[in-house]
Protein backbone atom coordinates (compact mmCIF):
# COMPACT_ATOMS: atom_id res chain seq x y z
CA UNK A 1 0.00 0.00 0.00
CA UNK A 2 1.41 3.44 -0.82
CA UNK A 3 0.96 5.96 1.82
CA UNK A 4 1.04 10.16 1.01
CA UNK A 5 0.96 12.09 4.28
CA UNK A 6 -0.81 15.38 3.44
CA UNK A 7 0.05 18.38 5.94
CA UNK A 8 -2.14 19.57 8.81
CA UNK A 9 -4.52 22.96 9.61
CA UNK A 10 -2.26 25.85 7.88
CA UNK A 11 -5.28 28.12 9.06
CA UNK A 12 -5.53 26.53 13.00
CA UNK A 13 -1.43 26.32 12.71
CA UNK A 14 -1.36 30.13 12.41
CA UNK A 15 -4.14 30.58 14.98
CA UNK A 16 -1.79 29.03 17.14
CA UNK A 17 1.15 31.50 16.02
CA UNK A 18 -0.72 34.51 16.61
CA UNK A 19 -3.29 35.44 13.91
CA UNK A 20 -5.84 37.63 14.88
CA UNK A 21 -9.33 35.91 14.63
CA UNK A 22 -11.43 37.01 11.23
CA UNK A 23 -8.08 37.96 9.70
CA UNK A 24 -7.39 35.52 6.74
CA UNK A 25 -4.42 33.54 6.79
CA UNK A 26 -3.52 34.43 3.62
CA UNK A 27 -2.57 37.76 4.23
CA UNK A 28 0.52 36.47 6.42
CA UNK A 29 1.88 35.18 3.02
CA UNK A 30 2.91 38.70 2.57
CA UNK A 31 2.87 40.19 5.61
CA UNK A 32 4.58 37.28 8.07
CA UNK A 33 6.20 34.61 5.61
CA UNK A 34 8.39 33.12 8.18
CA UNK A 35 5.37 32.33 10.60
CA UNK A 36 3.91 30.69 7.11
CA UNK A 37 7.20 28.77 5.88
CA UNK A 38 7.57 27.92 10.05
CA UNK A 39 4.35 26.05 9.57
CA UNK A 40 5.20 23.93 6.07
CA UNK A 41 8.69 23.23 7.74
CA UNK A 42 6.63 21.48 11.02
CA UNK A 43 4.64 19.90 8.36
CA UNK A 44 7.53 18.38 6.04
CA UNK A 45 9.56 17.69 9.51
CA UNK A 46 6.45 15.49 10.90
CA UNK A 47 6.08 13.46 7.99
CA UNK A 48 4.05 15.71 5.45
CA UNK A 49 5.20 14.64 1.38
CA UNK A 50 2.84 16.72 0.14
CA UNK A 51 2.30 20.51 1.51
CA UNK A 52 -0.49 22.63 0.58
CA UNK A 53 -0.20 26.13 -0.22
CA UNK A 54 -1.32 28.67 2.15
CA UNK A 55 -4.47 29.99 -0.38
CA UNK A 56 -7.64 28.84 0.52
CA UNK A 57 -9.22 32.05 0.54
CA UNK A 58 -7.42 32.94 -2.44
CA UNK A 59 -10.09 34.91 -4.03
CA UNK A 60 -10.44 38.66 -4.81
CA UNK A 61 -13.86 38.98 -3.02
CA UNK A 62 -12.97 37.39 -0.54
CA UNK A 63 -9.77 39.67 0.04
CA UNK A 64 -11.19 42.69 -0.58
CA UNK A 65 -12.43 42.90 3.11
CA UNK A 66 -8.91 42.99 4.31
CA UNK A 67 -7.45 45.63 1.39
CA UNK A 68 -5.90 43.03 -0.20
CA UNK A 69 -8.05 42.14 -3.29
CA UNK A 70 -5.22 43.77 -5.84
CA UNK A 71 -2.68 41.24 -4.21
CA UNK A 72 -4.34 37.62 -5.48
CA UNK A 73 -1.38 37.13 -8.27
CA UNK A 74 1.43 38.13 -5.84
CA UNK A 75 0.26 35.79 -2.57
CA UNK A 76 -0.63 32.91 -5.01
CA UNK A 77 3.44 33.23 -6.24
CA UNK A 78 4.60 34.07 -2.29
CA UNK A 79 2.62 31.24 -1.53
CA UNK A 80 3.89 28.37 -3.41
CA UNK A 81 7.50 29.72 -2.62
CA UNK A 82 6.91 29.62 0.94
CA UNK A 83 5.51 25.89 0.55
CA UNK A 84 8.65 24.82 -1.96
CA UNK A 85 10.77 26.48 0.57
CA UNK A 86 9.87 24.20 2.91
């Protein structure tokens, strides 16, 4: 049987490292990379093969509450860096 271990909560996992609650954890792609590449390394180091990138908000709409609707190209590229990086 082939096993893939997936990583964990990226949302919860910044939670935990401080994110204000309502703020989107997207907008620490930009803002607070290392907090978001500190959470893929955890990942990779427990086990994770595959790491997802920190976008599940990634949306315009969905960005605009937080000013940040103009940004969806450069947090989508910031995003898989800070994943690869890992």
């Amino acid at each position: 049987m082939l096993e893939l271990l997936l990583d964990g909560a990226m949302g919860t996992s910044l939670l935990a490292a401080g994110l204000p609650p309502g703020d989107l954890p997207e907008s620490w792609v930009l803002s607070r990379p290392g907090a978001v590449r500190a959470v893929h390394a955890g990942h990779a180091a427990a086990g994770a093969r595959l790491l997802l990138t920190c976008t599940f908000n990634l949306a315009a709409p969905r960005l605009a509450g937080q000013g940040l609707a103009e940004s969806v190209d450069a947090i989508a590229a910031a995003a898989v860096a800070l994943a690869r990086a890992a």
